[in-house]
PDB file of N, CA and C in Angstrom:
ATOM      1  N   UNK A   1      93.115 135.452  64.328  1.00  0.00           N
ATOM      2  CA  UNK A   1      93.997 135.273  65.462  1.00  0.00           C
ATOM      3  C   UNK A   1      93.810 133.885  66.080  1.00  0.00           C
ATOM      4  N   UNK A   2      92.318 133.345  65.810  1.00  0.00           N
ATOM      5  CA  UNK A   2      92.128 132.391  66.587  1.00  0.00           C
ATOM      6  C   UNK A   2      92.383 130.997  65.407  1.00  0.00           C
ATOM      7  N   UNK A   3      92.492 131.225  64.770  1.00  0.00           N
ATOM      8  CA  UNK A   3      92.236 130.291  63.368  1.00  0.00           C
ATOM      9  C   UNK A   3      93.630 129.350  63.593  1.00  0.00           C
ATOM     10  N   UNK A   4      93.815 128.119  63.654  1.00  0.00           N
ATOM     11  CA  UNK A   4      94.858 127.363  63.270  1.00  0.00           C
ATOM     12  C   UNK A   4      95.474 127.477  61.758  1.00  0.00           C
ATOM     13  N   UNK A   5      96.922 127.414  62.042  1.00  0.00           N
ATOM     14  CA  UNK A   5      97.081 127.344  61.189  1.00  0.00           C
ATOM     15  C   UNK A   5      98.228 126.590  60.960  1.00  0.00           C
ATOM     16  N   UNK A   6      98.047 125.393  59.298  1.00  0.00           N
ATOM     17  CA  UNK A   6      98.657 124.218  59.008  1.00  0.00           C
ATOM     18  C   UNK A   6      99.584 124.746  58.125  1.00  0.00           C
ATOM     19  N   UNK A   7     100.414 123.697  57.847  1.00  0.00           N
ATOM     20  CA  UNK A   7     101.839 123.979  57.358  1.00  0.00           C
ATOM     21  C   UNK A   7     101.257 123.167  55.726  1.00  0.00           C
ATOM     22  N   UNK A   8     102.017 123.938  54.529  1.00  0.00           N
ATOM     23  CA  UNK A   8     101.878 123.670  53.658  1.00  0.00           C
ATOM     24  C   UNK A   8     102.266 122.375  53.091  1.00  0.00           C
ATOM     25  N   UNK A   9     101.155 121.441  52.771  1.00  0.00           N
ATOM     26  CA  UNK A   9     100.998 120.576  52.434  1.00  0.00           C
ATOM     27  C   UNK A   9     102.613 119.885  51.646  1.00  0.00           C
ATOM     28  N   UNK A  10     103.254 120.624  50.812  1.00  0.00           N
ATOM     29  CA  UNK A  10     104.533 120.157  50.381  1.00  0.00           C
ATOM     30  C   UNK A  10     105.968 119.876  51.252  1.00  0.00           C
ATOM     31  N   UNK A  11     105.944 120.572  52.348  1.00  0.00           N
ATOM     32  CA  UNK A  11     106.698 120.308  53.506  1.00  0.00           C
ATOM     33  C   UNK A  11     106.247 118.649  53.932  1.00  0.00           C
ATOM     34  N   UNK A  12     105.759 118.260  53.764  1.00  0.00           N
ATOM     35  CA  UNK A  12     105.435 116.395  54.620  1.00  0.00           C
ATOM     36  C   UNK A  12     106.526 116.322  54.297  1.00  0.00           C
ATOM     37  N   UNK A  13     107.383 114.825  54.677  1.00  0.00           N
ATOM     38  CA  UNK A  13     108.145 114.366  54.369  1.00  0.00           C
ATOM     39  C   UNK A  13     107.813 112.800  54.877  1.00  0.00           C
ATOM     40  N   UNK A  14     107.101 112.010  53.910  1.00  0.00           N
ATOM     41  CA  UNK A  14     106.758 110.381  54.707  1.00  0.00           C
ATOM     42  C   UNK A  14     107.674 109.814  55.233  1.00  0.00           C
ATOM     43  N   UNK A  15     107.447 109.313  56.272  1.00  0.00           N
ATOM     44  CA  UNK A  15     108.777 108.027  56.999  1.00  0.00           C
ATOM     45  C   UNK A  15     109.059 107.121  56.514  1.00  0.00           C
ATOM     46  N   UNK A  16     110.113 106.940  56.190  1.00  0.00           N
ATOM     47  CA  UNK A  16     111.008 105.340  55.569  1.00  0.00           C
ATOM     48  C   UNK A  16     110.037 104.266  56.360  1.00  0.00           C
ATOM     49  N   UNK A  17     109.457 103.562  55.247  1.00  0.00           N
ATOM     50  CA  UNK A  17     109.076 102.016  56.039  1.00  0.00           C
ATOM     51  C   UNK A  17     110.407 101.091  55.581  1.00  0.00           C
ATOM     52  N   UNK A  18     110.801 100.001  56.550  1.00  0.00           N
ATOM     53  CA  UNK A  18     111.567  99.202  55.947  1.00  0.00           C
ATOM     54  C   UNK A  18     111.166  98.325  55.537  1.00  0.00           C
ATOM     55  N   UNK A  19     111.667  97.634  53.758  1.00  0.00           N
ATOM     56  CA  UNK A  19     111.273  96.938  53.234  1.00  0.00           C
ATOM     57  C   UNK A  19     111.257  95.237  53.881  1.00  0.00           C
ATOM     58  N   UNK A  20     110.102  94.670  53.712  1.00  0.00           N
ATOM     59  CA  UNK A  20     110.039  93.556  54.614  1.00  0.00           C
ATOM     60  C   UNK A  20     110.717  92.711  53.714  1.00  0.00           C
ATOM     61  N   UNK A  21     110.503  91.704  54.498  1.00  0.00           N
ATOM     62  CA  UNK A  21     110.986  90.088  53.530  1.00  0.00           C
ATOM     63  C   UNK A  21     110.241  89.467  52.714  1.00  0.00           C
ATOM     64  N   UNK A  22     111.125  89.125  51.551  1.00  0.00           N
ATOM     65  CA  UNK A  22     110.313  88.407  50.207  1.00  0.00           C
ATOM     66  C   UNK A  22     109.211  87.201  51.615  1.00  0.00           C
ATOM     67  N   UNK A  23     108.083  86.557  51.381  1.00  0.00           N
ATOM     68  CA  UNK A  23     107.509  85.763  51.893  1.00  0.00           C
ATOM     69  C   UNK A  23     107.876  84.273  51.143  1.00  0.00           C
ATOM     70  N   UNK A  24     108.506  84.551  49.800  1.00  0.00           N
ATOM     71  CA  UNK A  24     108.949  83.174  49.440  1.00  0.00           C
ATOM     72  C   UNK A  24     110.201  82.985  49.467  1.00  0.00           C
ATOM     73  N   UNK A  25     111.078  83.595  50.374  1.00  0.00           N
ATOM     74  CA  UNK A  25     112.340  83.083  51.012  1.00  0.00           C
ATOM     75  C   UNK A  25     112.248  82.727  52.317  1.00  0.00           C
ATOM     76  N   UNK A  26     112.348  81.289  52.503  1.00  0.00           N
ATOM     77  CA  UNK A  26     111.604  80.956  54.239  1.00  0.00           C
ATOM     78  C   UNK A  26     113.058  81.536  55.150  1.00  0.00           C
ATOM     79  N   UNK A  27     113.303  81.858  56.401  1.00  0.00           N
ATOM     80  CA  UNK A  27     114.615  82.152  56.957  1.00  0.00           C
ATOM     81  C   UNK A  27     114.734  81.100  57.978  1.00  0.00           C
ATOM     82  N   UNK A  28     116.359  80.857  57.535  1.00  0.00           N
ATOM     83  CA  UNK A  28     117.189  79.645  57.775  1.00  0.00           C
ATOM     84  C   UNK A  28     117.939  79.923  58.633  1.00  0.00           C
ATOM     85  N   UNK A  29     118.414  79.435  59.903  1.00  0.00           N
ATOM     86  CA  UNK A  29     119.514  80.005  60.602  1.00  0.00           C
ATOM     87  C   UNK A  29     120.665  79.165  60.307  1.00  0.00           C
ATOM     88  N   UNK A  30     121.896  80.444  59.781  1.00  0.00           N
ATOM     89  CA  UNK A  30     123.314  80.006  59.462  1.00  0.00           C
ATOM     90  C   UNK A  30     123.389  78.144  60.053  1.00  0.00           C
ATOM     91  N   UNK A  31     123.439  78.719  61.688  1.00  0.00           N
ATOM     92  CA  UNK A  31     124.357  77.358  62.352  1.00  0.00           C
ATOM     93  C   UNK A  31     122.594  76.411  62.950  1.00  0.00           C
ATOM     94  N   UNK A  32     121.703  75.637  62.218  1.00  0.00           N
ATOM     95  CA  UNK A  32     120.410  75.098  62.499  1.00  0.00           C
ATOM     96  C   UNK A  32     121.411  73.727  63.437  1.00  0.00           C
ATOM     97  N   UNK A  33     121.933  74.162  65.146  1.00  0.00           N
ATOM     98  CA  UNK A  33     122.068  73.363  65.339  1.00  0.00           C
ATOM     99  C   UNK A  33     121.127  73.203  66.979  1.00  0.00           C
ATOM    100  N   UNK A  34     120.847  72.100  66.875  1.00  0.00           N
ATOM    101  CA  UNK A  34     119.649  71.732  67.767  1.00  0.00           C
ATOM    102  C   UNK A  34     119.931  72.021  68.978  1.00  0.00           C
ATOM    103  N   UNK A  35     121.366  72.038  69.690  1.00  0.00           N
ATOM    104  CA  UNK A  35     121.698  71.701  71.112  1.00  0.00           C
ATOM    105  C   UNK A  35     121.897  73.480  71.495  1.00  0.00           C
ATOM    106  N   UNK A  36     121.880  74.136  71.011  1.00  0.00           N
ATOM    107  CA  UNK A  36     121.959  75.617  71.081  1.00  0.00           C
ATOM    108  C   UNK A  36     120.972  76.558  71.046  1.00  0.00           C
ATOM    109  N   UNK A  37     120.046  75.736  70.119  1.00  0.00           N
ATOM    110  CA  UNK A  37     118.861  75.968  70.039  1.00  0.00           C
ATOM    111  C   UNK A  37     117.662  76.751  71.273  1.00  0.00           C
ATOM    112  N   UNK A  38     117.088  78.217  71.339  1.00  0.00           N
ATOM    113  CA  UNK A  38     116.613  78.263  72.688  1.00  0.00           C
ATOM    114  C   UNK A  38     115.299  77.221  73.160  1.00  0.00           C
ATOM    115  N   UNK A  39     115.137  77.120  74.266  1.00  0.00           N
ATOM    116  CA  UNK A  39     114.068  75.884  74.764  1.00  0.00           C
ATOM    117  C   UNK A  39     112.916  76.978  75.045  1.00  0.00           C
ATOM    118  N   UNK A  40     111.440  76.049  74.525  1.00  0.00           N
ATOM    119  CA  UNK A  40     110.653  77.334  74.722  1.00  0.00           C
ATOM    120  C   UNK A  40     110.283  77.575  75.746  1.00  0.00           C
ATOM    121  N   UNK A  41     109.864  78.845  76.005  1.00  0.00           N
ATOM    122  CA  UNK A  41     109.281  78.886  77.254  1.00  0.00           C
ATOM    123  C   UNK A  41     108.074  78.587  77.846  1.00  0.00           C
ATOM    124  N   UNK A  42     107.959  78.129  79.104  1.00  0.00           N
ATOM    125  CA  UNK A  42     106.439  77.669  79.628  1.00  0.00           C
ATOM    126  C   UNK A  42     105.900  78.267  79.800  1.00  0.00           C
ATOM    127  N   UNK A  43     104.461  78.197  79.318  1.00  0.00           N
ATOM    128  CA  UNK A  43     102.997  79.056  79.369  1.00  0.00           C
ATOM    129  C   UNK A  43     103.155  79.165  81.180  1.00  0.00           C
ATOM    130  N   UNK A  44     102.748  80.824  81.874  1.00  0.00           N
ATOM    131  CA  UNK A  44     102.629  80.552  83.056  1.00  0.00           C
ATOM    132  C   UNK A  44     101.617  79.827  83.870  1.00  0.00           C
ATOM    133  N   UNK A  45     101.373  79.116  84.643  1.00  0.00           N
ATOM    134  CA  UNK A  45     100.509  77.917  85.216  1.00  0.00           C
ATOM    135  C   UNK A  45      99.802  78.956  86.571  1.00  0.00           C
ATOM    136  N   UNK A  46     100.135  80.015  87.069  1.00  0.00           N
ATOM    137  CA  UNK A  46      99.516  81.044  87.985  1.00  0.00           C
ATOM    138  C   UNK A  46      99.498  82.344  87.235  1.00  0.00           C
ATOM    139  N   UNK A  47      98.216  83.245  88.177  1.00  0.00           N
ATOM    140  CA  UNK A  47      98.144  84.030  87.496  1.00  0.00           C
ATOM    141  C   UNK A  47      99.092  85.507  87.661  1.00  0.00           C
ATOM    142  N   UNK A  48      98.854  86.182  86.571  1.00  0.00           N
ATOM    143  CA  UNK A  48     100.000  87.158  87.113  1.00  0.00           C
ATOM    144  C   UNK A  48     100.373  87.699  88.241  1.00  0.00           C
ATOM    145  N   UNK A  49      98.976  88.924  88.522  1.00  0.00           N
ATOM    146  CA  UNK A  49      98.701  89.239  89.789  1.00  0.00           C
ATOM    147  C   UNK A  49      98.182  88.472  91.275  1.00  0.00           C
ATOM    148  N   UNK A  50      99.429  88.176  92.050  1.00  0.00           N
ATOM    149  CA  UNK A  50      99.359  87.564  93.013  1.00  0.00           C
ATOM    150  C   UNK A  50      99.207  88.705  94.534  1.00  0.00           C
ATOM    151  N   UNK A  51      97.843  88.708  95.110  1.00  0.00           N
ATOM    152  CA  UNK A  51      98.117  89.150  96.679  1.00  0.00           C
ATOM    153  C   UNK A  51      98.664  88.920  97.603  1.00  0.00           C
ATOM    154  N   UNK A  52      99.722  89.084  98.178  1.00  0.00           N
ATOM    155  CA  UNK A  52      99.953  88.526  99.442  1.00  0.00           C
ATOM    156  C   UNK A  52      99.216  89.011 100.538  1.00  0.00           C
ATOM    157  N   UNK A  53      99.181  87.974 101.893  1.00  0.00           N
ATOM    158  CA  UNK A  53      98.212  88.975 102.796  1.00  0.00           C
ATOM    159  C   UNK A  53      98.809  90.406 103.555  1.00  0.00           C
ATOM    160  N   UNK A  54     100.056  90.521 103.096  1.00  0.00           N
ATOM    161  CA  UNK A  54     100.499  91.926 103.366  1.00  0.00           C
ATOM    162  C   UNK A  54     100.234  92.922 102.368  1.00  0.00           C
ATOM    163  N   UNK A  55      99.895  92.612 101.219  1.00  0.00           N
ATOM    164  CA  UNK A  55      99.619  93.497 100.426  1.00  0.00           C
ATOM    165  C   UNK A  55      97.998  93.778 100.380  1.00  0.00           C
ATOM    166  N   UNK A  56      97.344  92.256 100.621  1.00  0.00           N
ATOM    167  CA  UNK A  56      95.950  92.830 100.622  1.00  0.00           C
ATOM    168  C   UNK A  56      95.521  93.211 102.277  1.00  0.00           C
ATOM    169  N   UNK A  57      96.087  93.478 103.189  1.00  0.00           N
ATOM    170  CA  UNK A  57      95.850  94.373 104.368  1.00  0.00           C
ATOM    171  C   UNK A  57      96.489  95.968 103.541  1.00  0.00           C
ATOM    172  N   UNK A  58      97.265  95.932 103.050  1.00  0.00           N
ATOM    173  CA  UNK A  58      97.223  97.725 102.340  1.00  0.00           C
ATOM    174  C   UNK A  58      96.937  97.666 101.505  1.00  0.00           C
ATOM    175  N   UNK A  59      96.300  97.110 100.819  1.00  0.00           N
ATOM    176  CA  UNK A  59      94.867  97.417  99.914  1.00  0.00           C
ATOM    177  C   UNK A  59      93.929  97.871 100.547  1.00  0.00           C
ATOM    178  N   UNK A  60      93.369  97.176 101.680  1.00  0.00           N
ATOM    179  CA  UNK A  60      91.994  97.581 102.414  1.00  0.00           C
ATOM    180  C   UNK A  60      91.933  98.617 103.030  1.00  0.00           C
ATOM    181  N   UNK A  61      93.554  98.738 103.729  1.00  0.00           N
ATOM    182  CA  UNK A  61      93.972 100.279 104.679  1.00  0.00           C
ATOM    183  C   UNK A  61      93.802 101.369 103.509  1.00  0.00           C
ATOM    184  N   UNK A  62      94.396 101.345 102.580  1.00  0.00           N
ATOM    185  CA  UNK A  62      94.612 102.491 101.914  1.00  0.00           C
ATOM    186  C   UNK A  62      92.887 102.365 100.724  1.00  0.00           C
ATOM    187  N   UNK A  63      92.402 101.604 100.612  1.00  0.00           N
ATOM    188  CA  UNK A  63      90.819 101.721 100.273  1.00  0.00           C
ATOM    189  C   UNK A  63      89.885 102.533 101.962  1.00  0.00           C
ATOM    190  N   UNK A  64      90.619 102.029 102.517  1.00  0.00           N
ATOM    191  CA  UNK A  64      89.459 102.555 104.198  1.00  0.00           C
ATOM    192  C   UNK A  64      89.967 103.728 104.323  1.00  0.00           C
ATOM    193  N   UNK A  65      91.211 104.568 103.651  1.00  0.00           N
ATOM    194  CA  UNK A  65      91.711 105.747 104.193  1.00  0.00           C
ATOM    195  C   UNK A  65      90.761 106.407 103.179  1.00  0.00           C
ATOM    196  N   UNK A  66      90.794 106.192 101.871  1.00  0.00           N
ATOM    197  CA  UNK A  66      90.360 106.630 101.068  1.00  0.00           C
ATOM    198  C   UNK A  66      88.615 107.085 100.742  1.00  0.00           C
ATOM    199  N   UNK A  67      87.841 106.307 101.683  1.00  0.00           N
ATOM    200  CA  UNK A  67      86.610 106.635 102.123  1.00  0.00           C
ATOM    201  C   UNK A  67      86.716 107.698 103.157  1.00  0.00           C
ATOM    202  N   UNK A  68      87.706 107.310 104.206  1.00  0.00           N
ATOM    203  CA  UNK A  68      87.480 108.002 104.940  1.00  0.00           C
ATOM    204  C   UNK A  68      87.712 109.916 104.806  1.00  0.00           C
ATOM    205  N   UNK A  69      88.949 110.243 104.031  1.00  0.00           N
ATOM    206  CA  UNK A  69      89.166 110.961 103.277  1.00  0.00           C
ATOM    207  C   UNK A  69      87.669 111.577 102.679  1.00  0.00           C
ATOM    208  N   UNK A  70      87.678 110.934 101.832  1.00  0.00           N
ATOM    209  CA  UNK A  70      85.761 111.741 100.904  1.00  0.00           C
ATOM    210  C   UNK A  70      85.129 112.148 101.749  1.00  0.00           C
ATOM    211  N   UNK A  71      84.803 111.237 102.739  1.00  0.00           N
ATOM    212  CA  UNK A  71      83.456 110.862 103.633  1.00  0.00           C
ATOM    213  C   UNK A  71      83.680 112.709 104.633  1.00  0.00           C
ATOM    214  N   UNK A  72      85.294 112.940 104.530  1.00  0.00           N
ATOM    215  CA  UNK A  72      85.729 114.494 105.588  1.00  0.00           C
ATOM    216  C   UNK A  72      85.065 115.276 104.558  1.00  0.00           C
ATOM    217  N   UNK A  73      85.297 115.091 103.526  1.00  0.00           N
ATOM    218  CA  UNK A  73      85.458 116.094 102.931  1.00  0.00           C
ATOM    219  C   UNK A  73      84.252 116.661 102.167  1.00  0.00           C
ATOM    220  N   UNK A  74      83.454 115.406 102.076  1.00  0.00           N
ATOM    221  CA  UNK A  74      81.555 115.320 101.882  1.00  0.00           C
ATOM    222  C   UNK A  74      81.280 116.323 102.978  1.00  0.00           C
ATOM    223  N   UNK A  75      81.552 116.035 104.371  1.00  0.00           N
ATOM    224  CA  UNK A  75      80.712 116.246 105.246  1.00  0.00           C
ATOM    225  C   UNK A  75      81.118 117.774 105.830  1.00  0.00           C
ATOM    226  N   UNK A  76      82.498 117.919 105.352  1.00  0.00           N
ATOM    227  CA  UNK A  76      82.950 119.474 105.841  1.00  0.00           C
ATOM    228  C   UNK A  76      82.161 120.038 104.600  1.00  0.00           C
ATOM    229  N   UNK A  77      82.130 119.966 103.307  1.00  0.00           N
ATOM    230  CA  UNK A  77      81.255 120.876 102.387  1.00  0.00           C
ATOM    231  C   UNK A  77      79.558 120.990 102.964  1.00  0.00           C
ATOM    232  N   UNK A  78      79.483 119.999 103.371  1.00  0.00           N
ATOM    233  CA  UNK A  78      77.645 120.203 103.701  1.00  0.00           C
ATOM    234  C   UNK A  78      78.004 120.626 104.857  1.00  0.00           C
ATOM    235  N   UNK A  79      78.939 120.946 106.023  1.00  0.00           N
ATOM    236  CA  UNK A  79      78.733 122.093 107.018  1.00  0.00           C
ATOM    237  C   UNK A  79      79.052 122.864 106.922  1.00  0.00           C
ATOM    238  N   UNK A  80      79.760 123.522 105.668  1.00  0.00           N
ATOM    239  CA  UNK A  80      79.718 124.956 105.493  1.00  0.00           C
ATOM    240  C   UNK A  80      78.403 125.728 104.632  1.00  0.00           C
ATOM    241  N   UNK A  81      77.899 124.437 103.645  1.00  0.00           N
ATOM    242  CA  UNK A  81      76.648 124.954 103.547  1.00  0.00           C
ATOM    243  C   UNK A  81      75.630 125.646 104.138  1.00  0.00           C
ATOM    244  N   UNK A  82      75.617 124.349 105.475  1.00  0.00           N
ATOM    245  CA  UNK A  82      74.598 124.797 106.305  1.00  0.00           C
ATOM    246  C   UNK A  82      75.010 125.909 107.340  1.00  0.00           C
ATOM    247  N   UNK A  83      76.253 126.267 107.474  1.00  0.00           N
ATOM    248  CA  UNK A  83      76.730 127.221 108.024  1.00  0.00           C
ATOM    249  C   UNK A  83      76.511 128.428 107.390  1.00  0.00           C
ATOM    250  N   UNK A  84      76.497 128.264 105.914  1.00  0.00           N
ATOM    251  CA  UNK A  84      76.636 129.391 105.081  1.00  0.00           C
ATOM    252  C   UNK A  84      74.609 130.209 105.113  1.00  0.00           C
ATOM    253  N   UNK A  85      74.051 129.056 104.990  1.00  0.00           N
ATOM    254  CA  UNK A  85      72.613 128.887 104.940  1.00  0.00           C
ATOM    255  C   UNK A  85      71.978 129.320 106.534  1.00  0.00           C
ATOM    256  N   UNK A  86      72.333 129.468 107.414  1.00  0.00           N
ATOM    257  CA  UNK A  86      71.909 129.893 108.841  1.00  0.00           C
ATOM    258  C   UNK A  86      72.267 131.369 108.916  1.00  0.00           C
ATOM    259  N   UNK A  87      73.870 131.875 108.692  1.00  0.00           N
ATOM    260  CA  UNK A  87      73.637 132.945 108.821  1.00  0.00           C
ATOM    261  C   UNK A  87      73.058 133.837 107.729  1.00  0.00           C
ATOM    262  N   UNK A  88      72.310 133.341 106.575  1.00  0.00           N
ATOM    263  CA  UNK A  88      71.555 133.783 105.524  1.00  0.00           C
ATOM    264  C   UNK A  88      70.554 134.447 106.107  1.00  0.00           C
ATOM    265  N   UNK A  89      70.033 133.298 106.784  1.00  0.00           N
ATOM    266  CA  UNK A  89      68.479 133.168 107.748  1.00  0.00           C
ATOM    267  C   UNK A  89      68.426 134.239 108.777  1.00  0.00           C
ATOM    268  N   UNK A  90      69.378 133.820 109.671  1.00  0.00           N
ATOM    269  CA  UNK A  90      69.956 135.213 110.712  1.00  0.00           C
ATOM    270  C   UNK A  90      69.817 136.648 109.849  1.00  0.00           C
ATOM    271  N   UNK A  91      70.673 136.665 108.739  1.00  0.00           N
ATOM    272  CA  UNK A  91      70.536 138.178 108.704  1.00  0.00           C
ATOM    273  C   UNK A  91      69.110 138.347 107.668  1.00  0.00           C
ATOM    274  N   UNK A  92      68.581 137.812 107.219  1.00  0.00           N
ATOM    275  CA  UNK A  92      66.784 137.754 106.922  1.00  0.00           C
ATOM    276  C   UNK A  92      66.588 138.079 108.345  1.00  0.00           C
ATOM    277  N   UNK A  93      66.118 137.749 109.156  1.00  0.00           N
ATOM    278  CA  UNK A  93      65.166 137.855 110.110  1.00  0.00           C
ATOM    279  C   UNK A  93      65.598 139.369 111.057  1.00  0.00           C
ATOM    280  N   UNK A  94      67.182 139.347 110.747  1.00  0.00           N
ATOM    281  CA  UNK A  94      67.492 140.398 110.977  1.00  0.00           C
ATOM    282  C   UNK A  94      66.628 141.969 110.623  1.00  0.00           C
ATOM    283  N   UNK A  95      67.142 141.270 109.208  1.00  0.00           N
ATOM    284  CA  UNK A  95      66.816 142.662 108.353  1.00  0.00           C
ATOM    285  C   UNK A  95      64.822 142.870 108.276  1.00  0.00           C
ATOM    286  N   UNK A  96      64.331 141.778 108.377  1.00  0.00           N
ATOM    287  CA  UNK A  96      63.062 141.719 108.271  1.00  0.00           C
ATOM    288  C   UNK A  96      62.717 142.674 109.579  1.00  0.00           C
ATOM    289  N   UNK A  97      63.295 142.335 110.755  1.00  0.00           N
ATOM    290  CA  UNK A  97      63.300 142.685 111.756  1.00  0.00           C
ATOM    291  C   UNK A  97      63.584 144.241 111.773  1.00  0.00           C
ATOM    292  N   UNK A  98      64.423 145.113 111.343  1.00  0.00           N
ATOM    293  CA  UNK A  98      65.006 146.209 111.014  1.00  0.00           C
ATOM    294  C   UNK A  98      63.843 146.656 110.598  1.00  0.00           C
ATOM    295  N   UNK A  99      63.310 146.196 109.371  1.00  0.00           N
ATOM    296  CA  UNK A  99      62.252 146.718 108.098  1.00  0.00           C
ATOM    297  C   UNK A  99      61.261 147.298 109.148  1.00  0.00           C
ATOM    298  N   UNK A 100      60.707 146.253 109.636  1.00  0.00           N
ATOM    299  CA  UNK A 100      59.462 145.808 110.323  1.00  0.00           C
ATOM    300  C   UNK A 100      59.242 146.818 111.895  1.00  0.00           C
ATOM    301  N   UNK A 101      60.510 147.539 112.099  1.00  0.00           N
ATOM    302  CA  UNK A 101      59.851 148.803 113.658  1.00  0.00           C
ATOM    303  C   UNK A 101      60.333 150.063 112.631  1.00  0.00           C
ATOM    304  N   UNK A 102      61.111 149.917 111.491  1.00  0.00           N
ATOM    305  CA  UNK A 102      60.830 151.449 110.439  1.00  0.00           C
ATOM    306  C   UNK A 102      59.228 151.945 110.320  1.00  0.00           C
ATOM    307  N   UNK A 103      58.906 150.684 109.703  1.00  0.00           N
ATOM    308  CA  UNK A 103      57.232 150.982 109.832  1.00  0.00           C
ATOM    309  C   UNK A 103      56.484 151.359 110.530  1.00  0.00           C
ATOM    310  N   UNK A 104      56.708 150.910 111.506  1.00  0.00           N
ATOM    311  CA  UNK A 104      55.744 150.980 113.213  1.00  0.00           C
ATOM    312  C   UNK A 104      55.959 152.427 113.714  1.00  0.00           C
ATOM    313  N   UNK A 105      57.239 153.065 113.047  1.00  0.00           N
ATOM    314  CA  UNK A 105      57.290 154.265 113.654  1.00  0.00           C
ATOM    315  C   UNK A 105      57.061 155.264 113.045  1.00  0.00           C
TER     316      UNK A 105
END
């Protein structure tokens, strides 16, 4: 039931590659005329990613929300811990308490 199971090997069917170009036919364009020709393009001289200072003020906001966020959500799990962990204690001392005048009497 759990076993995969593959399709019989004779079902493949390989994908058409298209045949490339002889390498000893160099390619010529019909009309080799110069003024039509595209101009190349310039290497860029800046870098891609540019900050502006509006963008890097919401960078920092939305990095400072984002601590702040965890930092709730760190600190609400460790007070339910310790919430969870007190009334543990409570009903120990409780019950110890209970145990402890059964005896006495």
């Amino acid at each position: 039931m759990f076993r995969p199971t593959y399709p019989p090997p004779d079902t493949y069917t390989a994908p058409a590659t298209p045949a490339a170009p002889s390498p000893a036919a160099p390619l010529v364009p019909a009309d080799p005329d110069p003024a039509t020709a595209p101009a190349p393009v310039p290497a860029p001289s800046r870098p891609v990613l540019q900050l502006t200072p509006g963008a890097l003020v919401a960078v920092a906001a939305g990095g400072t929300a984002a601590v702040l966020v965890t930092g709730t959500v760190l600190v609400s799990l460790f007070l339910a811990v310790a919430v969870t962990a007190t009334s543990v204690a409570v009903c120990a001392v409780v019950l110890r308490s209970l145990l402890n005048s059964q005896h006495r009497r």
